[in-house]
C-alpha atoms as a PDB file:
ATOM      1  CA  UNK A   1       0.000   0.000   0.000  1.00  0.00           C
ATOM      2  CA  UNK A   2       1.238   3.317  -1.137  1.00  0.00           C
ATOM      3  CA  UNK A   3       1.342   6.735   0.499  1.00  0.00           C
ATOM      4  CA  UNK A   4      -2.158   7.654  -1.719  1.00  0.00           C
ATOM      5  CA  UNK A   5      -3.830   4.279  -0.493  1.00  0.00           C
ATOM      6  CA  UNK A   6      -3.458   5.219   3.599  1.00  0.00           C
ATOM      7  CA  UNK A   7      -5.298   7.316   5.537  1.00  0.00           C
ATOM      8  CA  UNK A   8      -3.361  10.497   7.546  1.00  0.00           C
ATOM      9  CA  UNK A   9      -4.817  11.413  10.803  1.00  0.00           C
ATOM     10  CA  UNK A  10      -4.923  14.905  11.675  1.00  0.00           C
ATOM     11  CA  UNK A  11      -4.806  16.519  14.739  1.00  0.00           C
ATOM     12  CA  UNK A  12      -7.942  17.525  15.213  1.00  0.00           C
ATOM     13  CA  UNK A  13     -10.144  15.589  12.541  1.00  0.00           C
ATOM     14  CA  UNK A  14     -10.471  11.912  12.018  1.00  0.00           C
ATOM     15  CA  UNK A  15      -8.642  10.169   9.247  1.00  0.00           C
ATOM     16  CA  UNK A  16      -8.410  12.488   5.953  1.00  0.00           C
ATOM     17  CA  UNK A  17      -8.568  10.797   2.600  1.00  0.00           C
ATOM     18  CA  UNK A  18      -5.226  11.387   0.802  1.00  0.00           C
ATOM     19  CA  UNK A  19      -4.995  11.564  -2.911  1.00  0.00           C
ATOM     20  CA  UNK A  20      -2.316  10.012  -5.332  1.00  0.00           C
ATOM     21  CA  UNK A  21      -1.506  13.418  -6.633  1.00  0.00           C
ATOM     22  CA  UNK A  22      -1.386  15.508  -3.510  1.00  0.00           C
ATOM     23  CA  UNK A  23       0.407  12.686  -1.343  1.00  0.00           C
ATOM     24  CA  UNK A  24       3.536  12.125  -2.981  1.00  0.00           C
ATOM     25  CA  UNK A  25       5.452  13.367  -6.171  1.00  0.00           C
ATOM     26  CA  UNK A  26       4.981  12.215  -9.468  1.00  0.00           C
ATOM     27  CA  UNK A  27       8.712  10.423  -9.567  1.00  0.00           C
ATOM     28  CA  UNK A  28       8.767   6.962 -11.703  1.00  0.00           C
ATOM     29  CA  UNK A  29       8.754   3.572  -8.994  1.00  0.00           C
ATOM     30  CA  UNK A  30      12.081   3.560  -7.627  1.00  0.00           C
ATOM     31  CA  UNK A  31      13.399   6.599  -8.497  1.00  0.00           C
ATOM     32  CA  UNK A  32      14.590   7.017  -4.580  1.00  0.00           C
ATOM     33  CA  UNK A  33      17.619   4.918  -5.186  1.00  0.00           C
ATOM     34  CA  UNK A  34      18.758   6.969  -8.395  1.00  0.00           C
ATOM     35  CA  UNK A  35      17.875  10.350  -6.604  1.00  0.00           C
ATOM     36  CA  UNK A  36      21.026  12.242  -5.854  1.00  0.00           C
ATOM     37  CA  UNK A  37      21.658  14.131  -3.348  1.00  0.00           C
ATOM     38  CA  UNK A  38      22.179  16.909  -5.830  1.00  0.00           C
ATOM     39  CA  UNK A  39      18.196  16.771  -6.221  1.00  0.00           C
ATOM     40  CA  UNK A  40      17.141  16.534  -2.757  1.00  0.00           C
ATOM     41  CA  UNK A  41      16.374  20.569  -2.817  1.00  0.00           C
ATOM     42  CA  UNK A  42      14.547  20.191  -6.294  1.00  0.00           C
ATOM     43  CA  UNK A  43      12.619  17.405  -4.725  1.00  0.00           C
ATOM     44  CA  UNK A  44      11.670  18.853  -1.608  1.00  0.00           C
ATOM     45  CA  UNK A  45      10.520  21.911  -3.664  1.00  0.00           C
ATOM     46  CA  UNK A  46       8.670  20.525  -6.071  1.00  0.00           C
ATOM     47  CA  UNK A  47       6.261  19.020  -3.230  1.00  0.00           C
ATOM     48  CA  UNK A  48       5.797  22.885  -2.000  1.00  0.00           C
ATOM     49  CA  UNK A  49       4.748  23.112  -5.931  1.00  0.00           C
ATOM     50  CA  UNK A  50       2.322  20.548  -5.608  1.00  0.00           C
ATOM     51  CA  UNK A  51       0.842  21.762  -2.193  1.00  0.00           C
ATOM     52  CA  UNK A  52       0.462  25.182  -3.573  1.00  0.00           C
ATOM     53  CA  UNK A  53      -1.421  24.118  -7.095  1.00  0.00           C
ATOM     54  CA  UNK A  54      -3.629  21.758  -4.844  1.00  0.00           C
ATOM     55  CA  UNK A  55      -4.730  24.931  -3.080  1.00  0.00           C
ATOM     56  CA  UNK A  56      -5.658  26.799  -5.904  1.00  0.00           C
ATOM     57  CA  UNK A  57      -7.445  24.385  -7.572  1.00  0.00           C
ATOM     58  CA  UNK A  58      -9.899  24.044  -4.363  1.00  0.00           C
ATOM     59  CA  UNK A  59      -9.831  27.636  -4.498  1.00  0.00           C
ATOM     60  CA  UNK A  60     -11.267  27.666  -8.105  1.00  0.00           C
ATOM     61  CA  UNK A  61     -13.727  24.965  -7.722  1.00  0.00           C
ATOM     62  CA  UNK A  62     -14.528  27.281  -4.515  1.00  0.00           C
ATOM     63  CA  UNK A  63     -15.208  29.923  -7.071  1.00  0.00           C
ATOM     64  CA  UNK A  64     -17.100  27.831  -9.531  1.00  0.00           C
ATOM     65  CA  UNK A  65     -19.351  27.136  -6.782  1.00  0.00           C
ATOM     66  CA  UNK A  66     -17.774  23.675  -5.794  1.00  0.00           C
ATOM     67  CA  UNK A  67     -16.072  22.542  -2.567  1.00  0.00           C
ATOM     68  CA  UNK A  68     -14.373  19.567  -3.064  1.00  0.00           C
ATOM     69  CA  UNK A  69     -13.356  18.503   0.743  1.00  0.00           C
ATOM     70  CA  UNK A  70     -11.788  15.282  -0.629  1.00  0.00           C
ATOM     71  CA  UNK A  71      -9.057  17.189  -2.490  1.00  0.00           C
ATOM     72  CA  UNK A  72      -8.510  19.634  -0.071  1.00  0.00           C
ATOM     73  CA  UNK A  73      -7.882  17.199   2.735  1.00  0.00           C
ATOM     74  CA  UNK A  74      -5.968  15.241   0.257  1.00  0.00           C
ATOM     75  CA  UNK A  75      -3.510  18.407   0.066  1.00  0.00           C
ATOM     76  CA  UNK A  76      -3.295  18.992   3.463  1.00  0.00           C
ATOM     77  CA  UNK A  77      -2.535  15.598   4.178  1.00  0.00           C
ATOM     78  CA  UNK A  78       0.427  15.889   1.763  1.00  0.00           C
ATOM     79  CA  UNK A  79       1.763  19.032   3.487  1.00  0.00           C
ATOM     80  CA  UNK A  80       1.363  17.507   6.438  1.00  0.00           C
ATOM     81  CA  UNK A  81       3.443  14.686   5.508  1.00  0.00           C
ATOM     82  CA  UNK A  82       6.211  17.704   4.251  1.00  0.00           C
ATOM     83  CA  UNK A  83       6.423  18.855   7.597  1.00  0.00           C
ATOM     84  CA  UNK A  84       6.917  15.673   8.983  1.00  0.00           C
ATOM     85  CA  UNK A  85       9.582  14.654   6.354  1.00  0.00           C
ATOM     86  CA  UNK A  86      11.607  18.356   7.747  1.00  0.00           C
ATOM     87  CA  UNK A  87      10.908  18.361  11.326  1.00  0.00           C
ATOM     88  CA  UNK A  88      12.128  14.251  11.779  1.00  0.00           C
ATOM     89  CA  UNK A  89      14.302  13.701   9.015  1.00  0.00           C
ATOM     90  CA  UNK A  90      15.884  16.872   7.316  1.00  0.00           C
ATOM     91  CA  UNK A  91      16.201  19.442  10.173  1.00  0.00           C
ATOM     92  CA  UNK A  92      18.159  17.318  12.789  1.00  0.00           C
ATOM     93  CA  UNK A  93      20.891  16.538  10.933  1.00  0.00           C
ATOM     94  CA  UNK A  94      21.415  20.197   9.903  1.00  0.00           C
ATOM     95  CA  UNK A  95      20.105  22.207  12.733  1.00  0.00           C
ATOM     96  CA  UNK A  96      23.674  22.264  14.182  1.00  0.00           C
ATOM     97  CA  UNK A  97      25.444  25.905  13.387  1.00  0.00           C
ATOM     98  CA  UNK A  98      25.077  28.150  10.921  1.00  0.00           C
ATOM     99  CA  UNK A  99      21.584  26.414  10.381  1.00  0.00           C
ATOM    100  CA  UNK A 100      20.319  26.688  14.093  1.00  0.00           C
ATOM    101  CA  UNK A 101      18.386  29.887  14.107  1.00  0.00           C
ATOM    102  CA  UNK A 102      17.073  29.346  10.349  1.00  0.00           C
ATOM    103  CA  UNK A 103      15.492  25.524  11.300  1.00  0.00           C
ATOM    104  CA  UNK A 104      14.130  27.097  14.516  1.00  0.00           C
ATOM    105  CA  UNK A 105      12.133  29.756  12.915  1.00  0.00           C
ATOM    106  CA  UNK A 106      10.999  26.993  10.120  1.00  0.00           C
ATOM    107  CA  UNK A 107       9.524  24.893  12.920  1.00  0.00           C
ATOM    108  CA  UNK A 108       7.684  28.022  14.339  1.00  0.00           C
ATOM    109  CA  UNK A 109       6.551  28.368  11.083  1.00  0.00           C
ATOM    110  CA  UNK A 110       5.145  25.296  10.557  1.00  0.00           C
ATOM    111  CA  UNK A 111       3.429  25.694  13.728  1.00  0.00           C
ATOM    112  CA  UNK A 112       1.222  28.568  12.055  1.00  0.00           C
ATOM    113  CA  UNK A 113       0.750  26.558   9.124  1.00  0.00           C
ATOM    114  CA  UNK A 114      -0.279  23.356  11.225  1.00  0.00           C
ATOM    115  CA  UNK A 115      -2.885  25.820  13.047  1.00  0.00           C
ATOM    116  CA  UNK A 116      -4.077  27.075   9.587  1.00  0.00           C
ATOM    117  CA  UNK A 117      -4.724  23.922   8.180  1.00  0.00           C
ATOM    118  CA  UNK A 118      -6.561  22.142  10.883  1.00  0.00           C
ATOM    119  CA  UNK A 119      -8.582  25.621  10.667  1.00  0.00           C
ATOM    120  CA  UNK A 120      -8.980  24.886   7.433  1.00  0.00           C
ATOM    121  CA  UNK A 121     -10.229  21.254   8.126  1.00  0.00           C
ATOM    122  CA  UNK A 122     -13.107  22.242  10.347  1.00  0.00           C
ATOM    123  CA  UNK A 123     -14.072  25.150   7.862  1.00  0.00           C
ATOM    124  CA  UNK A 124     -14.332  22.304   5.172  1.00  0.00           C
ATOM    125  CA  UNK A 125     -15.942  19.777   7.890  1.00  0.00           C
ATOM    126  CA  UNK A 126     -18.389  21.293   9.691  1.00  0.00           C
ATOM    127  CA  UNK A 127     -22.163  20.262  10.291  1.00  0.00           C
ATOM    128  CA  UNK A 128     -23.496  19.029   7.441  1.00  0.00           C
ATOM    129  CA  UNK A 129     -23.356  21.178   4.146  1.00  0.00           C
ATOM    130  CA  UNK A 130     -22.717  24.209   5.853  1.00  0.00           C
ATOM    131  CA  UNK A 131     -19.466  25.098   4.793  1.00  0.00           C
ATOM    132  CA  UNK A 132     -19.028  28.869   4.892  1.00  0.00           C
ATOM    133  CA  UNK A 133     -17.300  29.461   0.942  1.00  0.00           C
ATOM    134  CA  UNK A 134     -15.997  33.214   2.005  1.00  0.00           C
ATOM    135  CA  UNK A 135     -14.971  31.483   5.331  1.00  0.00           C
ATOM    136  CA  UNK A 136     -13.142  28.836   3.399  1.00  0.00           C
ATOM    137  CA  UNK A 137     -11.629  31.179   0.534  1.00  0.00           C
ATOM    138  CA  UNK A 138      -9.878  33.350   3.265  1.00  0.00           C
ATOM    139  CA  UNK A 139      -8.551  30.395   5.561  1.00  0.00           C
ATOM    140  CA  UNK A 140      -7.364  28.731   2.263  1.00  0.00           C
ATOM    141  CA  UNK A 141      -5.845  32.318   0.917  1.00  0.00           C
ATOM    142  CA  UNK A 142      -4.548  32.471   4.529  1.00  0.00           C
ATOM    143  CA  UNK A 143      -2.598  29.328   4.156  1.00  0.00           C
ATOM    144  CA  UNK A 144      -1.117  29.927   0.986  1.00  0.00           C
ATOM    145  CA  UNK A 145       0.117  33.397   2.199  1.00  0.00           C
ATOM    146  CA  UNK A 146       2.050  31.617   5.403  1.00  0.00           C
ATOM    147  CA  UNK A 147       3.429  28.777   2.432  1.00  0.00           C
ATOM    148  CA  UNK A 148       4.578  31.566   0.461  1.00  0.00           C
ATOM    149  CA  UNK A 149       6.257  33.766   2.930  1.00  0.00           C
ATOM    150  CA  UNK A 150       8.196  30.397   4.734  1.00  0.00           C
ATOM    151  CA  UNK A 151       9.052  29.251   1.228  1.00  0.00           C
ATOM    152  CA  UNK A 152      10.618  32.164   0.457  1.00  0.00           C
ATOM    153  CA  UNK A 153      13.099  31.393   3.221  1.00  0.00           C
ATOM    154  CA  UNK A 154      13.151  27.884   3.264  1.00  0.00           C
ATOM    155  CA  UNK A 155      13.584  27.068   0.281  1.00  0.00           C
ATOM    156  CA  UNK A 156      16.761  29.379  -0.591  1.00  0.00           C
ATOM    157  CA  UNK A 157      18.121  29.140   3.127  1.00  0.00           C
ATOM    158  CA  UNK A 158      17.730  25.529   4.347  1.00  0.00           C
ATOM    159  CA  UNK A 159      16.862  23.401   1.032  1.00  0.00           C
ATOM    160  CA  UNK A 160      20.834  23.917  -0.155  1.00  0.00           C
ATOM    161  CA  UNK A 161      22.026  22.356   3.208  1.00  0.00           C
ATOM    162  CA  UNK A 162      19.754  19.021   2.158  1.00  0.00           C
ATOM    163  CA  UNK A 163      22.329  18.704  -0.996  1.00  0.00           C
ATOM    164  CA  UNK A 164      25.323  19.891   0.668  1.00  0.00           C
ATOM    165  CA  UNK A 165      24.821  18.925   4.562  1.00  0.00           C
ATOM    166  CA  UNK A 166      23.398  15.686   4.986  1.00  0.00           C
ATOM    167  CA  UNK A 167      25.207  12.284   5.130  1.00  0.00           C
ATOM    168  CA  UNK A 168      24.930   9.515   2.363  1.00  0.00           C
ATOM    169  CA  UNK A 169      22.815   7.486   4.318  1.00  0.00           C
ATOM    170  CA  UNK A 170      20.792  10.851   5.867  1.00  0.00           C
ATOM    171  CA  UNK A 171      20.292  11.836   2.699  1.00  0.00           C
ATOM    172  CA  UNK A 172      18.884   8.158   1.448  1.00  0.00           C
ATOM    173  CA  UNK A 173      16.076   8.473   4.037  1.00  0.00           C
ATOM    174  CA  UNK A 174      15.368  11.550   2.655  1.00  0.00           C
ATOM    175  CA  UNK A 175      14.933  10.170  -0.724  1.00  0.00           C
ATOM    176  CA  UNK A 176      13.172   7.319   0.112  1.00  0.00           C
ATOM    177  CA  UNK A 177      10.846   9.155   2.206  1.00  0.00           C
ATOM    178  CA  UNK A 178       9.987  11.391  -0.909  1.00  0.00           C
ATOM    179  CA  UNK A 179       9.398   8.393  -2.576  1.00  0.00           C
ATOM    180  CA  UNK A 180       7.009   6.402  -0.234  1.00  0.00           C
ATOM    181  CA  UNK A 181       7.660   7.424   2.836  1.00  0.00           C
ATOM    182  CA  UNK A 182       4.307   7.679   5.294  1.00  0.00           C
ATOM    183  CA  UNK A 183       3.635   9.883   8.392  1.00  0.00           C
ATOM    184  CA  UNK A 184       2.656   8.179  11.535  1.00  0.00           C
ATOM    185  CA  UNK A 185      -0.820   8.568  12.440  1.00  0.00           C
ATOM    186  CA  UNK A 186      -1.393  11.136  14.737  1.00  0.00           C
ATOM    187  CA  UNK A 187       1.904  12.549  14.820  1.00  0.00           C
ATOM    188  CA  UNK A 188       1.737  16.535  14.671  1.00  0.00           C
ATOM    189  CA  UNK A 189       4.322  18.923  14.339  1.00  0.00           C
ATOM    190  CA  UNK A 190       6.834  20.686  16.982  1.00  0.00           C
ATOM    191  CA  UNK A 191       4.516  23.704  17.439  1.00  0.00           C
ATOM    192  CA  UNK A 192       1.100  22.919  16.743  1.00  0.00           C
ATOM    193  CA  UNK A 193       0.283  23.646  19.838  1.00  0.00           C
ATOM    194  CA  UNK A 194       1.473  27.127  20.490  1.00  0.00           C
END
């Protein structure tokens, strides 16, 4: 069973359908053991791609006069699965020095973002049809403002260090999480809380 087949818990729904598309790059089977490390930042990227079209597609079924909860919670289950695949298996291994204060404020970040989705989630849930659209186009608009502003650092601050900073075999479980790797179920970020 792939990544798309399971179910991803969130922390404050019950299990969110995932879909193929949203839940893990489009990479050919196997591509994890011919991944360089040289691609681990185009990788890593590309799923912030793919979290940021799934977003604006709800958003323009949402204006069509559609809300399509499946894909929705199938994109927030794949960005939840992101932040898992930073916070446990990129950030440790390069959190040490020059990369200590830049990793911290990621993980705050993704705090805000963790909030913001599971807002999100019981915008798109709630009692029976009832889902406020205006409610739902800000939280989502929300969301992809906090994506775009830690992107912006992330991606040209910390993504480099995932080609450059990690060990061989820290930088296979990288890869092989990009290729099929799954989140525990009911694991939440560092500050989801706060």
């Amino acid at each position: 069973m792939g990544i798309a087949d399971r179910t991803v818990q969130s922390s404050r729904q019950g299990p969110l359908p995932t879909s193929p598309t949203a839940s893990r790059p489009s990479w050919p089977e196997g591509s994890a053991e011919i991944m360089s490390t040289a691609t681990l930042s185009v990788a890593l990227e590309r799923e912030h791609q793919e979290v940021d079209a799934g977003l604006e597609a709800f958003l323009a079924k949402l204006a069509a006069g559609s809300v399509d909860t499946d894909a929705l919670h199938g994109t927030l289950a794949a960005l939840r699965r992101h932040i898992y695949l930073e916070e446990q298996l990129l950030f440790p291994p390069i959190s040490k020095g020059a990369q200590m204060m830049s990793v911290f404020g990621m993980i705050r970040g993704h705090g805000e973002i963790w909030r913001t989705m599971d807002a999100l989630d019981d915008l798109a849930t709630g009692p029976g049809d009832a889902a406020d659209r205006d409610e739902l186009r800000e939280a989502c608009r929300r969301l992809l403002t906090l994506l775009a502003d830690h992107n912006k650092v992330e991606e040209p601050v910390i993504y480099p260090a995932a080609d450059t900073a990690l060990a061989p075999e820290q930088a296979a479980e990288v890869a092989d999480f990009l290729a099929s790797g799954r989140m525990p179920d009911g694991w939440v970020c560092a500050k989801a809380a706060m």
